[in-house]
Protein backbone atom coordinates (compact mmCIF):
# COMPACT_ATOMS: atom_id res chain seq x y z
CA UNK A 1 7.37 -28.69 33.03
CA UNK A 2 10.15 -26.12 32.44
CA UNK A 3 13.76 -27.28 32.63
CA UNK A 4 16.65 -25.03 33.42
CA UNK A 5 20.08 -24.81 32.71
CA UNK A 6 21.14 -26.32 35.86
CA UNK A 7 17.97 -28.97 35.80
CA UNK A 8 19.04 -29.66 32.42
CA UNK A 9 22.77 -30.41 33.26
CA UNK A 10 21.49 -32.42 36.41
CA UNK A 11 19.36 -34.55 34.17
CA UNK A 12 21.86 -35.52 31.55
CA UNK A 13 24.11 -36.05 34.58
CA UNK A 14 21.48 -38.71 35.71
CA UNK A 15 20.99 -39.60 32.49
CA UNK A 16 25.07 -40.50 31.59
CA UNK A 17 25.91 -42.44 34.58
CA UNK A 18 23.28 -45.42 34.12
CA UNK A 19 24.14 -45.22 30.50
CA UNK A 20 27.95 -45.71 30.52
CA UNK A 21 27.33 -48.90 32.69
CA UNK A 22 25.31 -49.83 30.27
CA UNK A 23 27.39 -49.23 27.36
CA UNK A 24 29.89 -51.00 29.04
CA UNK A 25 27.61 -53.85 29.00
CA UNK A 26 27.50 -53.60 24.62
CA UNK A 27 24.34 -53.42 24.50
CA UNK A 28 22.58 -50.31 22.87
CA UNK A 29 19.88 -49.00 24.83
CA UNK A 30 17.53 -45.73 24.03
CA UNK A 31 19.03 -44.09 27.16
CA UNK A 32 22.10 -43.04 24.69
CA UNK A 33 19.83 -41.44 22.36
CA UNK A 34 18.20 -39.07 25.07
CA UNK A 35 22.16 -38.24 26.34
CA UNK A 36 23.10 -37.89 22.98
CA UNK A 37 19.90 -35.50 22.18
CA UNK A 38 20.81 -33.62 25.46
CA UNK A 39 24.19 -32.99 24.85
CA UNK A 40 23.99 -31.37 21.48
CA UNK A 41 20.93 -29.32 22.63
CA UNK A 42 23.21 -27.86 25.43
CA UNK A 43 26.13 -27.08 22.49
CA UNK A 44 23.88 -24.97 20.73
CA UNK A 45 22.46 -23.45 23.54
CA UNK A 46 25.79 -22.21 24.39
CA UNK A 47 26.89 -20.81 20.68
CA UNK A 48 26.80 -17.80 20.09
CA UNK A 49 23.56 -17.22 17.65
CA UNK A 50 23.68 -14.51 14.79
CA UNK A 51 21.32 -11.99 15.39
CA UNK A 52 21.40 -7.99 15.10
CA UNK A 53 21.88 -5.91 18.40
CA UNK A 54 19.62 -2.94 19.63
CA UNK A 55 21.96 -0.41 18.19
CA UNK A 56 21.32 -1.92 14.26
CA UNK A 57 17.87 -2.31 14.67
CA UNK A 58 17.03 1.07 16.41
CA UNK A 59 19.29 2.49 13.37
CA UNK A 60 17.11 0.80 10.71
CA UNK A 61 14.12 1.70 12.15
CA UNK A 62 15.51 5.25 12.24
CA UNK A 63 16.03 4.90 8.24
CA UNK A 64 12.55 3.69 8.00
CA UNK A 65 10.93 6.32 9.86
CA UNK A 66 12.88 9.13 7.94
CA UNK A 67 11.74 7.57 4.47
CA UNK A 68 8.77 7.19 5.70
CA UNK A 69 7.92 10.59 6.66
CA UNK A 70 9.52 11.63 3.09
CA UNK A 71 6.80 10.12 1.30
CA UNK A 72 3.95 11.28 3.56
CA UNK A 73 5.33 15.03 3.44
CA UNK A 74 4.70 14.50 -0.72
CA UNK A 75 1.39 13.33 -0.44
CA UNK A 76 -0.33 16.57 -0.25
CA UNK A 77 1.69 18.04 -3.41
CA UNK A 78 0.68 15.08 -5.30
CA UNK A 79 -3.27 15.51 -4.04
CA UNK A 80 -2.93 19.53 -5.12
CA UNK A 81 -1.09 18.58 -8.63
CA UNK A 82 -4.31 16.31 -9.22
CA UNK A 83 -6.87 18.53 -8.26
CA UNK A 84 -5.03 21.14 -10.49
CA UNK A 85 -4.76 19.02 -13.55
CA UNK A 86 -8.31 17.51 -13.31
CA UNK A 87 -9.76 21.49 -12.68
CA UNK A 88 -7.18 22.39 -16.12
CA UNK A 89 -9.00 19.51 -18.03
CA UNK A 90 -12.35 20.49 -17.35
CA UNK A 91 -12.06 24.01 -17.86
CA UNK A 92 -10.01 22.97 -21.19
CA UNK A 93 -13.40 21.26 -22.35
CA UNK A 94 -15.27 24.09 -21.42
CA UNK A 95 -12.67 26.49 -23.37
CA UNK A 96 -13.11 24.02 -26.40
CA UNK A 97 -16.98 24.02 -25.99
CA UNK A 98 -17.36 27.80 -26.10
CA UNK A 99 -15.31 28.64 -28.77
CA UNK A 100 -16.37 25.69 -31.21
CA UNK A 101 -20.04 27.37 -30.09
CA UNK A 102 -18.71 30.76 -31.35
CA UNK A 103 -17.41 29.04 -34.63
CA UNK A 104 -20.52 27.93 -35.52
CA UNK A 105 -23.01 30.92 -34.87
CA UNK A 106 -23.89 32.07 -38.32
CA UNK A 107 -22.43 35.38 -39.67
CA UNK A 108 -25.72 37.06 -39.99
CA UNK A 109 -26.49 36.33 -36.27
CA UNK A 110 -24.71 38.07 -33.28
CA UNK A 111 -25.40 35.85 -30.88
CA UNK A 112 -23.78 32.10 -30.12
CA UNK A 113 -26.94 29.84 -30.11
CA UNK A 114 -25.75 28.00 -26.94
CA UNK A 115 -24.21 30.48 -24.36
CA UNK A 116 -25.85 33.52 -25.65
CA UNK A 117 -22.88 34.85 -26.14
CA UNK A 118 -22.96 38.18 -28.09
CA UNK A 119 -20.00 39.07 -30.25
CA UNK A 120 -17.77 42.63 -29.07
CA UNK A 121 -19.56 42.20 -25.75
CA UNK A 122 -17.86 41.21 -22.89
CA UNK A 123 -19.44 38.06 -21.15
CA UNK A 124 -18.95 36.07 -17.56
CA UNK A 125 -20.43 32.25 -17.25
CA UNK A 126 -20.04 30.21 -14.58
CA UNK A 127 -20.07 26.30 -15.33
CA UNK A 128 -20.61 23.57 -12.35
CA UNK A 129 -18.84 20.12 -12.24
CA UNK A 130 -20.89 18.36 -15.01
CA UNK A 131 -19.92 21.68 -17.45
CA UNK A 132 -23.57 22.79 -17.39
CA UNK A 133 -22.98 26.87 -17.89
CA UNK A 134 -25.11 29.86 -16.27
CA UNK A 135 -25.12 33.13 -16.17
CA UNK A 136 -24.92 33.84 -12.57
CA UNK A 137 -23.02 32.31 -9.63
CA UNK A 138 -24.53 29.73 -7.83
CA UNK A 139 -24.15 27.21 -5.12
CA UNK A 140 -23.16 24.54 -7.56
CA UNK A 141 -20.38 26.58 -9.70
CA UNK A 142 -16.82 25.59 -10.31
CA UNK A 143 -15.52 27.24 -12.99
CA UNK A 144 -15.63 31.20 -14.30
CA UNK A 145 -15.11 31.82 -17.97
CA UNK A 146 -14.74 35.65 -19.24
CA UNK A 147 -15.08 36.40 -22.29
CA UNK A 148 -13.55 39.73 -23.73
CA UNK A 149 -13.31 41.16 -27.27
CA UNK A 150 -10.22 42.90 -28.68
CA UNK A 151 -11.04 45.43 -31.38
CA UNK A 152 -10.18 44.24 -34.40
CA UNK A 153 -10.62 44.94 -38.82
CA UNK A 154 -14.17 44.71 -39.88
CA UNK A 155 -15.05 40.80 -40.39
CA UNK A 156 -12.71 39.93 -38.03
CA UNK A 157 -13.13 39.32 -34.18
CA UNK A 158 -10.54 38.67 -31.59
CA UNK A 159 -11.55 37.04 -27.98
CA UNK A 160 -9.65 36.58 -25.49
CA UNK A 161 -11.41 33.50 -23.23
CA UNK A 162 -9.74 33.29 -19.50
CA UNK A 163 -11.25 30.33 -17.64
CA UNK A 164 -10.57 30.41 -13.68
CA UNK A 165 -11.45 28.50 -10.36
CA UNK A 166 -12.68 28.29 -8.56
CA UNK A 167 -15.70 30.28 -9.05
CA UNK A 168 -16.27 32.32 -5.86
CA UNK A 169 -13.30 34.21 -6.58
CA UNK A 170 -13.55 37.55 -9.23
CA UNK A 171 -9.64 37.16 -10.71
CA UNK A 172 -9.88 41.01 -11.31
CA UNK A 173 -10.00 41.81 -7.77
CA UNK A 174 -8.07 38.44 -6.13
CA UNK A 175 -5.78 35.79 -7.61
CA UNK A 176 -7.54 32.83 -8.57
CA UNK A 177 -6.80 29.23 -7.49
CA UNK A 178 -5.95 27.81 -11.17
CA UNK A 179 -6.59 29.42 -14.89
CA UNK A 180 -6.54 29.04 -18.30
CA UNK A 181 -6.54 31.73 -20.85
CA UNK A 182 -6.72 31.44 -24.49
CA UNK A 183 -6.65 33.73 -27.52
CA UNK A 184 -9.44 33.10 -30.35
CA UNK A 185 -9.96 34.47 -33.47
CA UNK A 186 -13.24 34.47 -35.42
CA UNK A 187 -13.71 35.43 -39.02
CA UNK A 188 -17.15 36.52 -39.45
CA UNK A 189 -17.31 37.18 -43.12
């Protein structure tokens, strides 16, 4: 059962009448401790609590929200950054790849055993996610790598190796997503 203010004040009321008479009597009885419990519950009741009005709470959730929506507007910068660096490491391997396969093709052969790539001929691979290369775009491709010669003293070759993604796009006609672009020189002597 539910007690009221006014309930409340008309039980200690009840309460504090038979208990004076009986106090008057000296003897203690357990009546005093129930007045005694009821009177400080009504004290505290009336205090004035500490506790933060509408206006600080509605501000602080205001905070919050702005902070909030902070962080979530950088969320798709960070996601691009990552898939940017992770497409720049891969096609750095596949840079690496190629031109340590040019470094080793013997000098009396013309053409890199791996790519088949022939020297002071230009050359366009296309490489899917697991680096596997081919000469033609397919389904599967990430990466394009173009390989172009410079003209250069007899025994010496000059490529220029330009790595972009992703793959659909020709870089001579649009501007690619990412690239990488490296200058290699190849003494064939």
């Amino acid at each position: 059962m539910r007690i009221g203010t006014r309930g409340l004040r008309t039980v200690q009321g009840a309460v504090a009448a038979p208990c004076e008479r009986r106090r008057d009597d000296g003897k203690f009885h357990s009546s005093a401790v129930i007045d005694s419990r009821y009177n400080s519950y009504e004290t505290a009741s009336n205090s004035r609590a500490a506790a933060f009005s509408l206006v600080e709470v509605v501000l602080a959730l205001g905070v919050a929200a702005f902070c909030l929506i902070a962080v979530l507007g950088l969320l798709p910068v960070g996601v691009q950054t990552n898939r940017n660096a992770s497409s720049q490491t891969a096609v750095s391997n596949i840079i690496a790849t190629v031109v340590s396969d040019l470094r080793t093709t013997p000098a009396a052969a013309t053409t890199s055993p791996e790519f088949a790539i022939t020297f002071d001929a230009e050359k366009t691979l296309f490489f899917d996610a697991s680096g596997k290369a081919s000469p033609s775009l397919s389904a599967d491709s990430r990466h394009r790598l173009n390989v172009t010669w410079n003209s250069a003293p007899r025994g010496l070759h000059y490529a220029v190796l330009k790595a972009t993604w992703p793959a659909e796009v020709d870089p001579a006609t649009t501007p690619p997503g990412g690239s990488v672009e490296i200058f290699a020189a190849f003494d064939r002597n």
